[in-house]
N, C-alpha and C. Protein backbone atom coordinates (compact mmCIF):
# COMPACT_ATOMS: atom_id res chain seq x y z
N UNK A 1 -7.16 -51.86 -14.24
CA UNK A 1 -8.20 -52.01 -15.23
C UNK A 1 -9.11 -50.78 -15.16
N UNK A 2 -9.37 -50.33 -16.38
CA UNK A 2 -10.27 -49.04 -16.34
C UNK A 2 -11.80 -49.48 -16.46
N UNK A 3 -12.61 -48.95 -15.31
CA UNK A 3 -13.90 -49.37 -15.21
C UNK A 3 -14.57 -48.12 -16.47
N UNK A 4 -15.87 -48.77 -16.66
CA UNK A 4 -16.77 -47.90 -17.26
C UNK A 4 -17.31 -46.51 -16.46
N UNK A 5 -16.72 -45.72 -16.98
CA UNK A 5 -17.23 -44.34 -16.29
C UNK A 5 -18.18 -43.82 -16.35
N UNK A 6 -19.01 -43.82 -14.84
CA UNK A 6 -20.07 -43.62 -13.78
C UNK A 6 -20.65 -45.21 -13.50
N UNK A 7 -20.07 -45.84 -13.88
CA UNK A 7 -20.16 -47.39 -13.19
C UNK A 7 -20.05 -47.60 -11.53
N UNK A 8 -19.02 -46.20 -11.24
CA UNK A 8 -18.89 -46.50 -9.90
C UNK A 8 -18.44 -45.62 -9.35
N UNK A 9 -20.17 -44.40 -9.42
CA UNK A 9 -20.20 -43.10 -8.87
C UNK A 9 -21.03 -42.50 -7.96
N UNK A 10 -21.06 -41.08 -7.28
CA UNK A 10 -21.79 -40.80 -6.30
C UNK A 10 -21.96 -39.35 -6.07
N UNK A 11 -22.84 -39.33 -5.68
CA UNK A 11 -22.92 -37.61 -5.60
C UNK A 11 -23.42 -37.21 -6.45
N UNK A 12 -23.88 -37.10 -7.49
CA UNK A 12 -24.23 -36.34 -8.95
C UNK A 12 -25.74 -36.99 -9.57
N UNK A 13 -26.69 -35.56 -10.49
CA UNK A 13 -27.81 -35.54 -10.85
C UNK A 13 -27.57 -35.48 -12.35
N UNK A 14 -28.82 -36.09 -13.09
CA UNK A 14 -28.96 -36.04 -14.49
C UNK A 14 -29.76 -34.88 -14.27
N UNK A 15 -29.89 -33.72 -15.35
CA UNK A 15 -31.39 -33.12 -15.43
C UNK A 15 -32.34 -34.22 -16.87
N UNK A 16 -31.24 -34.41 -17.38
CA UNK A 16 -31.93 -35.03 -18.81
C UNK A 16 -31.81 -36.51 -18.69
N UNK A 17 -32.51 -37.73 -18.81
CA UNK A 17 -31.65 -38.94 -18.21
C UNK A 17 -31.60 -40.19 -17.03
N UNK A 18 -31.14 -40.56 -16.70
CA UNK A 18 -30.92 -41.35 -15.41
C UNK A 18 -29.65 -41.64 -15.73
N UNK A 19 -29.71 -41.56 -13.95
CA UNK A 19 -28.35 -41.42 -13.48
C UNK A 19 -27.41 -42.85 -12.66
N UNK A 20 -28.79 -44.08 -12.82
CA UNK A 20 -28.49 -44.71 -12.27
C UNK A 20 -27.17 -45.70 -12.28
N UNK A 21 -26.16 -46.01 -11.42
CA UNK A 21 -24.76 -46.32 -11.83
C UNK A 21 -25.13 -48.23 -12.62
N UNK A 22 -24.55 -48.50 -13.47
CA UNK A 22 -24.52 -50.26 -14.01
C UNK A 22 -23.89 -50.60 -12.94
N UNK A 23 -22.99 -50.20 -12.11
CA UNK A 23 -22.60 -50.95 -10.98
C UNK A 23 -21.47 -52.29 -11.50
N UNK A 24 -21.09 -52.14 -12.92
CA UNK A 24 -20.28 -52.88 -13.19
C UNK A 24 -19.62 -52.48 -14.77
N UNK A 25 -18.41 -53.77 -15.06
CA UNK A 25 -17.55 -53.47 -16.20
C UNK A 25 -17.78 -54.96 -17.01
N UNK A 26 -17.65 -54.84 -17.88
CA UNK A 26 -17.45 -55.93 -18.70
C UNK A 26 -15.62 -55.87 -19.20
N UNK A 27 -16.17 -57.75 -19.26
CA UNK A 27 -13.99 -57.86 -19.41
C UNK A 27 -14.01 -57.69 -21.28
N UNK A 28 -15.34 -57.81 -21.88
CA UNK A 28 -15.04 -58.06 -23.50
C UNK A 28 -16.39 -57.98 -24.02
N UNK A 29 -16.16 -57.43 -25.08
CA UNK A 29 -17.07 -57.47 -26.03
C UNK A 29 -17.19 -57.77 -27.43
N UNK A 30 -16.44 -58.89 -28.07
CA UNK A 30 -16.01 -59.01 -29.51
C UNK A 30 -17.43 -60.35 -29.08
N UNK A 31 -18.26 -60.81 -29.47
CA UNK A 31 -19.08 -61.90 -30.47
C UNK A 31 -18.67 -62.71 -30.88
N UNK A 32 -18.70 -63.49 -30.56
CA UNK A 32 -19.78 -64.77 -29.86
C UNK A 32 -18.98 -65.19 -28.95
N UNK A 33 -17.73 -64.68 -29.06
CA UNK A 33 -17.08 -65.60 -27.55
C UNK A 33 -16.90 -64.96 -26.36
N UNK A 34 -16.69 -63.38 -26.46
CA UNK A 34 -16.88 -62.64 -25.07
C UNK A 34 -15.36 -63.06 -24.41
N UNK A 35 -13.82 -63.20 -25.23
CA UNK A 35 -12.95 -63.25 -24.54
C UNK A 35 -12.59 -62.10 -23.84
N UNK A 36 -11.47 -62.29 -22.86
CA UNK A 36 -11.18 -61.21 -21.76
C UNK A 36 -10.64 -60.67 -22.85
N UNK A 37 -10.88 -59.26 -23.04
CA UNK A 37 -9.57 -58.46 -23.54
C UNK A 37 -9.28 -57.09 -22.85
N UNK A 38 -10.25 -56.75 -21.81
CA UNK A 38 -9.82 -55.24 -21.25
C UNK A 38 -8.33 -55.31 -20.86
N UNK A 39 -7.67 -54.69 -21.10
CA UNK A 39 -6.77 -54.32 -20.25
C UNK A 39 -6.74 -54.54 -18.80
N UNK A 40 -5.63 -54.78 -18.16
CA UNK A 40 -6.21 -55.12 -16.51
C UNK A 40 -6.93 -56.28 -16.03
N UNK A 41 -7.77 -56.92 -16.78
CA UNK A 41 -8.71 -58.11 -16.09
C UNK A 41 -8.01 -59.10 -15.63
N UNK A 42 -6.55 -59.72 -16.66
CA UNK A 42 -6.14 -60.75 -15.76
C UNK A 42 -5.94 -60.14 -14.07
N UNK A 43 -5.21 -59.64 -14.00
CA UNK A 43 -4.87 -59.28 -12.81
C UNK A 43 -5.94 -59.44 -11.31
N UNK A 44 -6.92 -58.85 -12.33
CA UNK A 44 -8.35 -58.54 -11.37
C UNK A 44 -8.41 -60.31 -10.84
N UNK A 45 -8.85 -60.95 -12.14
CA UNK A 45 -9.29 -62.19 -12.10
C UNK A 45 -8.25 -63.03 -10.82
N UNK A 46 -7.52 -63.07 -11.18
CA UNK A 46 -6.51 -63.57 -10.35
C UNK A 46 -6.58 -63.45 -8.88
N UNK A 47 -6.72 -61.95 -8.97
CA UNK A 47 -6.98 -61.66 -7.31
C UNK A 47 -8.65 -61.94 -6.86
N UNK A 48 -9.36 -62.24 -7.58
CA UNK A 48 -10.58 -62.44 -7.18
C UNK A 48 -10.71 -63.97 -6.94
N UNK A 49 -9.84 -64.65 -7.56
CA UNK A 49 -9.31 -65.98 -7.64
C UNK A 49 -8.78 -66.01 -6.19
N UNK A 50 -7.93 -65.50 -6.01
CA UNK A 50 -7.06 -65.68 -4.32
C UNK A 50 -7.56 -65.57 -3.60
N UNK A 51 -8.51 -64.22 -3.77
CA UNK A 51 -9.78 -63.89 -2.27
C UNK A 51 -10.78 -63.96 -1.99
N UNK A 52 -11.60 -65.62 -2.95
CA UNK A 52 -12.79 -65.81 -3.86
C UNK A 52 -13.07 -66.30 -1.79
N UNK A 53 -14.63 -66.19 -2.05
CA UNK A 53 -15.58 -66.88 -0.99
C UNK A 53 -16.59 -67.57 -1.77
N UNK A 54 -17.04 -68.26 -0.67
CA UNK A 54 -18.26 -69.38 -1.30
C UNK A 54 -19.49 -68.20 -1.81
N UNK A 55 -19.97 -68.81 -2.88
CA UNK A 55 -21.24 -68.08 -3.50
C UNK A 55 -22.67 -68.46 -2.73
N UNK A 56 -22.08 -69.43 -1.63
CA UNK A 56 -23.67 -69.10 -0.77
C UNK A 56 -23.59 -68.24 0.33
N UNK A 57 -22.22 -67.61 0.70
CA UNK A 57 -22.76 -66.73 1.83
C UNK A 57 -22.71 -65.34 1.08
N UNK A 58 -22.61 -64.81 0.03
CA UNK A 58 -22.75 -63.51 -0.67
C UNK A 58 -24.12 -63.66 -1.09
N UNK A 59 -24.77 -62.33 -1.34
CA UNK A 59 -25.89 -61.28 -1.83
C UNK A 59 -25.59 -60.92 -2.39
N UNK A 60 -26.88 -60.64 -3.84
CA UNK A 60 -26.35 -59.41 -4.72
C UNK A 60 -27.73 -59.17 -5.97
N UNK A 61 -27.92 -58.20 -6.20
CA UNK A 61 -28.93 -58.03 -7.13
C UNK A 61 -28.71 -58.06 -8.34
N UNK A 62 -29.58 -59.05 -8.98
CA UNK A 62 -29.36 -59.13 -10.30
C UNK A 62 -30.70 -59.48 -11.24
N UNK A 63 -30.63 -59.54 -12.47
CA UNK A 63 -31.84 -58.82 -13.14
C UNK A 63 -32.82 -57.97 -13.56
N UNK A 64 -33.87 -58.13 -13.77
CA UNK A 64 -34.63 -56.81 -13.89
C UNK A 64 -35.28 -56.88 -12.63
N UNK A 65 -35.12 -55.01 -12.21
CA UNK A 65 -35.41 -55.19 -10.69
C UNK A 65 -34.90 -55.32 -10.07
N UNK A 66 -33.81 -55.83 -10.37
CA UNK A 66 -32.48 -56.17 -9.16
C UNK A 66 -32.98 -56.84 -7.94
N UNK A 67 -33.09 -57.73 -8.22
CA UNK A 67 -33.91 -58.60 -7.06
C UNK A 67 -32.66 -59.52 -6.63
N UNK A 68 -32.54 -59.32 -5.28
CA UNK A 68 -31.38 -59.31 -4.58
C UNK A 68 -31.85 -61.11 -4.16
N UNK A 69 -30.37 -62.12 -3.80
CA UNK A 69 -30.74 -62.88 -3.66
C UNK A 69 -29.35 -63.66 -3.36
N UNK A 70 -29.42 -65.35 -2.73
CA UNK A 70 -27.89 -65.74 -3.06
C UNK A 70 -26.99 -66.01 -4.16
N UNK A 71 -25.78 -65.65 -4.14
CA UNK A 71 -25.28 -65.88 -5.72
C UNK A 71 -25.43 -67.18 -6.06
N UNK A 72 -25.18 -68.40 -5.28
CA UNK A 72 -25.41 -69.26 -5.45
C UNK A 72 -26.51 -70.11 -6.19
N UNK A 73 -27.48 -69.18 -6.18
CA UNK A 73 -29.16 -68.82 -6.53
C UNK A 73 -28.89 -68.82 -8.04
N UNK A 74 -27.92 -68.12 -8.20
CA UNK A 74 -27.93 -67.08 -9.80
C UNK A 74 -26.84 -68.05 -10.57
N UNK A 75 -27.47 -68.51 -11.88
CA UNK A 75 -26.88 -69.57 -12.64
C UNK A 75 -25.83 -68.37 -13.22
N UNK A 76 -25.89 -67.23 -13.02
CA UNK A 76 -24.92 -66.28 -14.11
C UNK A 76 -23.85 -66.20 -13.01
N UNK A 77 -23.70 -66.22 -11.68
CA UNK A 77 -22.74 -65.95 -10.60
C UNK A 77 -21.48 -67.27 -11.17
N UNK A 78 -20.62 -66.67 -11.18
CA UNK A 78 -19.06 -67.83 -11.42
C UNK A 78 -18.01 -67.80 -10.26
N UNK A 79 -18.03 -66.20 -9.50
CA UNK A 79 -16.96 -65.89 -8.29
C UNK A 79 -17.66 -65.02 -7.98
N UNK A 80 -17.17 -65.01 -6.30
CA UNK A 80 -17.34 -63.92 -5.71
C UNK A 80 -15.90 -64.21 -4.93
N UNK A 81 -15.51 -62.50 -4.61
CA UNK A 81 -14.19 -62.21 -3.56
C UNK A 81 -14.41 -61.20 -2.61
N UNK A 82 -13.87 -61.55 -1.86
CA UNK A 82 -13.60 -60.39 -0.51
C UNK A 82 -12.50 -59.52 -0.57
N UNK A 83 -12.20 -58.84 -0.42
CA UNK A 83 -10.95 -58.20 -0.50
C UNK A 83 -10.43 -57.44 0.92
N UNK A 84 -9.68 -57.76 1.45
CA UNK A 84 -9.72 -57.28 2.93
C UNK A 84 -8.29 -56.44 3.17
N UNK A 85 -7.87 -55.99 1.95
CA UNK A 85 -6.69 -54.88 1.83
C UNK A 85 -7.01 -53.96 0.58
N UNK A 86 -7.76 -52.93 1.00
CA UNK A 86 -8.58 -52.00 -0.08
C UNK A 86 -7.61 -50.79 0.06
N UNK A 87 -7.27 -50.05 -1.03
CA UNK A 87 -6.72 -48.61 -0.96
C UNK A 87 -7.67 -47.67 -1.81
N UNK A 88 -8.17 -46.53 -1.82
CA UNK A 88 -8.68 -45.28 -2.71
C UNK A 88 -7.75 -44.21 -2.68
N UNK A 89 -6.70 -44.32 -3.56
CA UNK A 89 -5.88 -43.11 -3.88
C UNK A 89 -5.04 -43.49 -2.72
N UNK A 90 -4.44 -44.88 -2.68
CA UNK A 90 -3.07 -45.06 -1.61
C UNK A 90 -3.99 -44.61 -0.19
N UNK A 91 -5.03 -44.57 -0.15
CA UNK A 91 -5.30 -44.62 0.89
C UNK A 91 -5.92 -45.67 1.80
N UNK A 92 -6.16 -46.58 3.32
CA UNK A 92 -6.42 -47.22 3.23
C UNK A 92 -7.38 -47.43 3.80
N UNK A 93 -8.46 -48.35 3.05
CA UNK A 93 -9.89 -48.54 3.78
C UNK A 93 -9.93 -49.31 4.82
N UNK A 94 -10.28 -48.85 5.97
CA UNK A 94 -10.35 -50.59 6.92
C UNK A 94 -11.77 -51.32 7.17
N UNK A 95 -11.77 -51.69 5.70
CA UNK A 95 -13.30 -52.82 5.59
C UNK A 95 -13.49 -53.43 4.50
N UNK A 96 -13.52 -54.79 4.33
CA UNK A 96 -13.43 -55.24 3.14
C UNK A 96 -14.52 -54.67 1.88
N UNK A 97 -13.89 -55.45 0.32
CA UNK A 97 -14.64 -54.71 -0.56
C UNK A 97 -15.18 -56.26 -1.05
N UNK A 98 -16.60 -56.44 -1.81
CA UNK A 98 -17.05 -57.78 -2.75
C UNK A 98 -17.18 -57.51 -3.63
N UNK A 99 -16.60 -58.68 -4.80
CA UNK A 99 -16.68 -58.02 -6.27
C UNK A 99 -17.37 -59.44 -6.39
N UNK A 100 -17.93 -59.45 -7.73
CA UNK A 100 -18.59 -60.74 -7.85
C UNK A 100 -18.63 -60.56 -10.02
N UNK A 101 -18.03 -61.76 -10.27
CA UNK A 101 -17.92 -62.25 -11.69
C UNK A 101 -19.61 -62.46 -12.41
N UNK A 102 -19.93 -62.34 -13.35
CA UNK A 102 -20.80 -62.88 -13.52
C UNK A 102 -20.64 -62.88 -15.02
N UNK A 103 -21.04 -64.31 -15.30
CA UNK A 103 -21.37 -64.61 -16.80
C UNK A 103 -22.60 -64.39 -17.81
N UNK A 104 -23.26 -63.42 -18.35
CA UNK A 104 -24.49 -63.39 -18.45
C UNK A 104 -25.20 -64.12 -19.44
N UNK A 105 -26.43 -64.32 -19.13
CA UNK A 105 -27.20 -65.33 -20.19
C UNK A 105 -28.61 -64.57 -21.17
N UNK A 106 -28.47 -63.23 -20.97
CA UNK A 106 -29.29 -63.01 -21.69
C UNK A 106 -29.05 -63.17 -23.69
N UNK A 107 -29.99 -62.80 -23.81
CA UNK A 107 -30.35 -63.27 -25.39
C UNK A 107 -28.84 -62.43 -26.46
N UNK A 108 -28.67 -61.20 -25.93
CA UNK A 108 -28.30 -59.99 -26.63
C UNK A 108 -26.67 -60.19 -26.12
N UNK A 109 -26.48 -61.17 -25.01
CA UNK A 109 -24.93 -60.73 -24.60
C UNK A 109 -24.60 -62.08 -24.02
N UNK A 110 -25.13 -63.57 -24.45
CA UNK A 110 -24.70 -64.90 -23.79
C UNK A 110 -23.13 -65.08 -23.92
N UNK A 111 -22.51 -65.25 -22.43
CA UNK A 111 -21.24 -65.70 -22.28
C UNK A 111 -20.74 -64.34 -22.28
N UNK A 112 -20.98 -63.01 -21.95
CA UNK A 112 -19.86 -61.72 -21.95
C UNK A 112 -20.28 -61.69 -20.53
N UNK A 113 -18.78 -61.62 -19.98
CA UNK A 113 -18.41 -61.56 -18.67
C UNK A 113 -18.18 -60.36 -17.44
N UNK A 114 -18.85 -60.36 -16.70
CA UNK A 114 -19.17 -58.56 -16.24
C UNK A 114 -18.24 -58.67 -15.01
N UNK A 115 -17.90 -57.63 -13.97
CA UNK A 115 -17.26 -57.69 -12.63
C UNK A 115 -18.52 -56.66 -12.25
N UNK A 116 -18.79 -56.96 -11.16
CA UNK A 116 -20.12 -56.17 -10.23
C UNK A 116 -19.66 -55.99 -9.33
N UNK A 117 -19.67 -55.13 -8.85
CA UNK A 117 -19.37 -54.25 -7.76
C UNK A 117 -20.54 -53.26 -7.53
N UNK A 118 -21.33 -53.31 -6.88
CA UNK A 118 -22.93 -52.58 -6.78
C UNK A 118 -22.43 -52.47 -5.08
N UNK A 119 -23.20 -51.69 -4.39
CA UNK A 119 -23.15 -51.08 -3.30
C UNK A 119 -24.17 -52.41 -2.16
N UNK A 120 -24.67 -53.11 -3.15
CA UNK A 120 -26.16 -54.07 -2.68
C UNK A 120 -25.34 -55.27 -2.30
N UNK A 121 -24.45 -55.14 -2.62
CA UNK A 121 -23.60 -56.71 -2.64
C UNK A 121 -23.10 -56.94 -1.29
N UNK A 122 -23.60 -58.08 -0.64
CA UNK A 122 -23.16 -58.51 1.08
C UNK A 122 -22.76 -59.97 1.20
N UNK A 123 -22.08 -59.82 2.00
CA UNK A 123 -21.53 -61.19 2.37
C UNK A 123 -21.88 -61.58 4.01
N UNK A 124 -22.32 -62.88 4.20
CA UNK A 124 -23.14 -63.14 5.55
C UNK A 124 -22.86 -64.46 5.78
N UNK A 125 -21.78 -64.88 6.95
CA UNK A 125 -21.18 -66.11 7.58
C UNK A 125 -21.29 -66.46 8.64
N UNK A 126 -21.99 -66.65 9.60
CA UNK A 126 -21.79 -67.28 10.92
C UNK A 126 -22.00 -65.81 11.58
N UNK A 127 -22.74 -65.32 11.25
CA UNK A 127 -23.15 -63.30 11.69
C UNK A 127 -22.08 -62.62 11.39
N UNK A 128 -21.34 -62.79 10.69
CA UNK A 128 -20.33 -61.90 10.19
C UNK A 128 -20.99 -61.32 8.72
N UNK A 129 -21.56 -60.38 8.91
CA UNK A 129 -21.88 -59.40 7.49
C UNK A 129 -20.88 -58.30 7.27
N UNK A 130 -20.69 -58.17 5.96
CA UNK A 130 -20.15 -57.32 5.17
C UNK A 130 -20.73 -56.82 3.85
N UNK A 131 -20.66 -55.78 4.26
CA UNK A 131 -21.54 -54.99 2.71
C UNK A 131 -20.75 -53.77 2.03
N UNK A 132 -21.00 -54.10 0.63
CA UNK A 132 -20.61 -52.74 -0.04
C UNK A 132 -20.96 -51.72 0.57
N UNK A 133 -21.92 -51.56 0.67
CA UNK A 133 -22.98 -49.94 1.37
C UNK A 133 -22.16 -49.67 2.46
N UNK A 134 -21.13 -50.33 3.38
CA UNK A 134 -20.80 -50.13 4.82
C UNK A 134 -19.34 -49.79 4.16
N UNK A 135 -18.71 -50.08 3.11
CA UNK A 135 -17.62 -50.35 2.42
C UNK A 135 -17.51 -48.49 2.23
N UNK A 136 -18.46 -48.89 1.38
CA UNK A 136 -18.73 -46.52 0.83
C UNK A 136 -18.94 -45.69 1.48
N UNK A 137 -19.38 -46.41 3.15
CA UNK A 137 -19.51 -45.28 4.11
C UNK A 137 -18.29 -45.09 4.78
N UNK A 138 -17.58 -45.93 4.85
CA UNK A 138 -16.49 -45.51 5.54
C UNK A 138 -15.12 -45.17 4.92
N UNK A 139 -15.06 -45.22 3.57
CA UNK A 139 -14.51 -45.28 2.69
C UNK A 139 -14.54 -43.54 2.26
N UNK A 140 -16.05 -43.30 2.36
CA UNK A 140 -16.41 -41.76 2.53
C UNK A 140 -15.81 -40.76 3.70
N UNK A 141 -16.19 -41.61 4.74
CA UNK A 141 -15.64 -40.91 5.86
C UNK A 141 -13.66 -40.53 6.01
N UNK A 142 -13.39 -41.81 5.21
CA UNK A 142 -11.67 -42.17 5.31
C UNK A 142 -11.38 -40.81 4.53
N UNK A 143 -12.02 -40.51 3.09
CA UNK A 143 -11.13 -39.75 2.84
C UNK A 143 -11.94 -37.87 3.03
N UNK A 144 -12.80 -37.83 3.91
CA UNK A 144 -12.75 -36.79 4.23
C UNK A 144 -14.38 -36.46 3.30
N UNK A 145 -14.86 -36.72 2.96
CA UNK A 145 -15.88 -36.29 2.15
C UNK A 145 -17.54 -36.32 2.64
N UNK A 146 -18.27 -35.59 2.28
CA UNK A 146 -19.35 -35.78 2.87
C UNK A 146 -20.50 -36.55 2.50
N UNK A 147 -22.05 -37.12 3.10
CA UNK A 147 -22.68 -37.31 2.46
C UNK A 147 -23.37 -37.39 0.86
N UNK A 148 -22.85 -35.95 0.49
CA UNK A 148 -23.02 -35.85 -0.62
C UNK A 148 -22.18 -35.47 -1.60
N UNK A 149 -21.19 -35.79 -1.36
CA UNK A 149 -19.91 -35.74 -1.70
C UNK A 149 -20.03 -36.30 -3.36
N UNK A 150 -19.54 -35.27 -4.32
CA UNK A 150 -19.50 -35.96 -5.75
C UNK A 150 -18.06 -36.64 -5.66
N UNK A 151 -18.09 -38.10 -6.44
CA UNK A 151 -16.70 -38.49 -6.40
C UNK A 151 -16.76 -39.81 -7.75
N UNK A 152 -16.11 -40.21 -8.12
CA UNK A 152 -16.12 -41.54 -9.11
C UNK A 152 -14.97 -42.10 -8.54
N UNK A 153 -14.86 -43.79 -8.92
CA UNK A 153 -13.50 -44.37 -9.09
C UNK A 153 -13.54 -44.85 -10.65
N UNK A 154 -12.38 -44.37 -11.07
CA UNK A 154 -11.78 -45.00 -12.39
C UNK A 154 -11.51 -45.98 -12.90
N UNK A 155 -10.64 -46.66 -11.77
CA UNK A 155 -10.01 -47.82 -12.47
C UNK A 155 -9.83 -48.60 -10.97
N UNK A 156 -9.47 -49.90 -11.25
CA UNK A 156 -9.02 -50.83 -10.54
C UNK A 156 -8.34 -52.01 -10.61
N UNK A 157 -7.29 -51.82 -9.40
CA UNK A 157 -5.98 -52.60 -10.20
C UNK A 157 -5.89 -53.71 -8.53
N UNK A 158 -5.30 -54.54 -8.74
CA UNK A 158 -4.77 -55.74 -8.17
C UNK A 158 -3.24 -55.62 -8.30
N UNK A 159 -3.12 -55.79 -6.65
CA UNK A 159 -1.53 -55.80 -6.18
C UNK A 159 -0.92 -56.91 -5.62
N UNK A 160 -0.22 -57.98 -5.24
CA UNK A 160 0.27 -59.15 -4.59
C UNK A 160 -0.47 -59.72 -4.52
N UNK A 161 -1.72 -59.84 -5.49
CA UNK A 161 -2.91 -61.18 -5.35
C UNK A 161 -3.93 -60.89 -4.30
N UNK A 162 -3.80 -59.80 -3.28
CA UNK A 162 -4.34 -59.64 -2.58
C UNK A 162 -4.73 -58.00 -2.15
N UNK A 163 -4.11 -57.19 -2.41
CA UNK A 163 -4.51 -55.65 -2.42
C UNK A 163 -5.17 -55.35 -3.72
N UNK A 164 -6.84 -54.21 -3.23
CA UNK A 164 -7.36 -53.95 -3.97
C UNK A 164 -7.15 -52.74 -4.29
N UNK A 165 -6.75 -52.06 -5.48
CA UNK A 165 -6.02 -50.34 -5.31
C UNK A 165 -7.12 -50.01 -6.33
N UNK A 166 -7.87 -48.95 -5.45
CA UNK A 166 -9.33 -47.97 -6.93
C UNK A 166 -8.47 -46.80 -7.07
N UNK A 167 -8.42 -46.03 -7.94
CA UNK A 167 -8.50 -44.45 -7.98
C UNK A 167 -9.35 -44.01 -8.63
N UNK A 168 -9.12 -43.20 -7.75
CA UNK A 168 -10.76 -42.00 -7.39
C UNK A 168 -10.59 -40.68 -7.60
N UNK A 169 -11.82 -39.83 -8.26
CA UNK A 169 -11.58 -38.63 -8.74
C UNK A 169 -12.60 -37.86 -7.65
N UNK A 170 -12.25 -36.83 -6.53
CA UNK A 170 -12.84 -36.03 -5.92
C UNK A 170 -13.68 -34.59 -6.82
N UNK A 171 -14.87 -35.06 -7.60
CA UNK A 171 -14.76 -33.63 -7.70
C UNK A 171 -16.02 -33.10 -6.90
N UNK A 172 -16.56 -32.97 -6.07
CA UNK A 172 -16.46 -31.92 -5.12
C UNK A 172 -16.39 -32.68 -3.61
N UNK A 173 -16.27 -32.70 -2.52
CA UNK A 173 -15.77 -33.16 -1.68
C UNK A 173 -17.20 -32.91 -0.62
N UNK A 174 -17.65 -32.14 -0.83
CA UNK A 174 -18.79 -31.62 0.22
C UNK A 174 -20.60 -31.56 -0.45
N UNK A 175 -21.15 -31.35 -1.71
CA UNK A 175 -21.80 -31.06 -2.34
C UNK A 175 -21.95 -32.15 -3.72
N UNK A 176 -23.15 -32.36 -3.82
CA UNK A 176 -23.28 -32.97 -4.96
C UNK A 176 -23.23 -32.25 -6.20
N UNK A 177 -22.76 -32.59 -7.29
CA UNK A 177 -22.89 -32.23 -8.56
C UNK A 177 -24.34 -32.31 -9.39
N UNK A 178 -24.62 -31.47 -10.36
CA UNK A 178 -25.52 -31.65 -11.28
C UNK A 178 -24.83 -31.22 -12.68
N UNK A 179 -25.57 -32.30 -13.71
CA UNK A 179 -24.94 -32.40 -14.88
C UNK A 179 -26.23 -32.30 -15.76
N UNK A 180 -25.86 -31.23 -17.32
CA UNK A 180 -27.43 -31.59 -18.13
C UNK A 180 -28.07 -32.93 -18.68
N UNK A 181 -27.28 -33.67 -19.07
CA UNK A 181 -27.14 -35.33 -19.19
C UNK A 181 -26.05 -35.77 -18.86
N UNK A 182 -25.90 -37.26 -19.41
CA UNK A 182 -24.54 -38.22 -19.13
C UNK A 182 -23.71 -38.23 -19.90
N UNK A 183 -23.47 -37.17 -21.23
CA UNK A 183 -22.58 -36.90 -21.93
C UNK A 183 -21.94 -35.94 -21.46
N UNK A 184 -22.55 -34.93 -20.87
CA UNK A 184 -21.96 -33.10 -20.32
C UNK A 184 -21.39 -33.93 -18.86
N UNK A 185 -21.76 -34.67 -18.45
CA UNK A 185 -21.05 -35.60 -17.38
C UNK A 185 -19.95 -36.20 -17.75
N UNK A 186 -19.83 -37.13 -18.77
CA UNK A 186 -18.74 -37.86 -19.59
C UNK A 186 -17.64 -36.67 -19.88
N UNK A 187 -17.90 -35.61 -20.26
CA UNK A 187 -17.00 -34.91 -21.08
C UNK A 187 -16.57 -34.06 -19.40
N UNK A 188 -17.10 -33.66 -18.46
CA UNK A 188 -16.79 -33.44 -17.24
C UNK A 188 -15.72 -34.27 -17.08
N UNK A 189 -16.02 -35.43 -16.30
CA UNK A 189 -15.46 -36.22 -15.70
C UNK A 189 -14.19 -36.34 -16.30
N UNK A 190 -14.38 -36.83 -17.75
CA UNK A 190 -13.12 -37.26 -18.38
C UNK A 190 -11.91 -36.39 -18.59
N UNK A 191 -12.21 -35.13 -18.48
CA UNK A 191 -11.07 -34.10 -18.17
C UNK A 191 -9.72 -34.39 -16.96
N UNK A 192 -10.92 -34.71 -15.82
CA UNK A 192 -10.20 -34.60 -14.64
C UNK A 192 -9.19 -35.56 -14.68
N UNK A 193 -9.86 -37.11 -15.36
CA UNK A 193 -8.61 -38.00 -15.22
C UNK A 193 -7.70 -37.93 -15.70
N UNK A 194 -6.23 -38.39 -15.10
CA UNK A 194 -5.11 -38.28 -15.78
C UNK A 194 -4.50 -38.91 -16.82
């Protein structure tokens, strides 16, 4: 499934703008019913289905403000999953990833269905935490890149119900990027992919 590009990026400056990532994709956008139609979502769904956890031991920010809280909390939360066989470019992460469904209820978009994946998102069981943020650090480290490493992932696909496969575009490996806005970014980025 192809995510929204800079949904789920790092390293890189607006001069014109904000840069801040949505941290998620929507499965549809046709009115009033918000069916799945991206490309890819069954798949996703499915595997988020297989590797779903309870919505009271996950975190995650949502609203204005992003006011972090249990999903269980959040009437828009439907799933959350763990994923504990992650690859970036066939490569493999050793730390799980959380994606979390959400149905939204605002005025402008009731019933269109998002996948979140934000860096804020943790899962906490019996002292067993897991967080996105710990997910990107080592995930960083796996494939060689630095702190400030510019990089995006593209897309994300579901393998045997249970492998999570991103690909990811390195463009610079050591150094952050700067872009004049999020279009001279868009038209960047979108080159590189294949």
């Amino acid at each position: 499934m192809k995510l929204n590009l800079g949904s789920l990026a790092f390293g890189f400056f607006l001069e014109n703008g904000t840069g801040t990532p949505a941290w998620g994709t929507e499965l549809g956008q046709s009115r009033p019913d918000y069916k799945f139609i991206v490309d890819g979502c069954e798949e996703i769904l499915i595997g988020m289905l297989y590797n779903s956890v309870n919505l009271r031991y996950v975190t995650l920010p949502l609203g204005k403000g992003g006011h972090v809280d249990v999903a269980s909390n959040f009437d828009e939360c439907q799933l959350t999953a763990m994923f504990d066989k992650v690859y970036i470019n066939d490569i493999k992460i050793p730390y799980p990833f959380l994606m979390v469904l959400i149905r939204e209820l605002s005025m402008s978009h009731t019933g269109r269905r998002t996948i979140k994946y934000s860096d804020k998102i943790s899962y906490n069981q019996k002292g067993r935490i897991i967080s996105n943020q710990s997910f990107f650090r080592i995930a960083r480290n796996k494939l060689g890149l630095s702190q400030e490493a510019c990089w995006f992932i593209y897309e994300v696909n579901v393998r045997n119900q249970d492998e999570l496969r991103f690909k990811a575009i390195i463009v610079n490996k050591d150094f952050s990027e700067y872009y004049s806005d999020s279009v001279d970014r868009k038209e960047s980025w979108t080159s590189l992919i294949p």
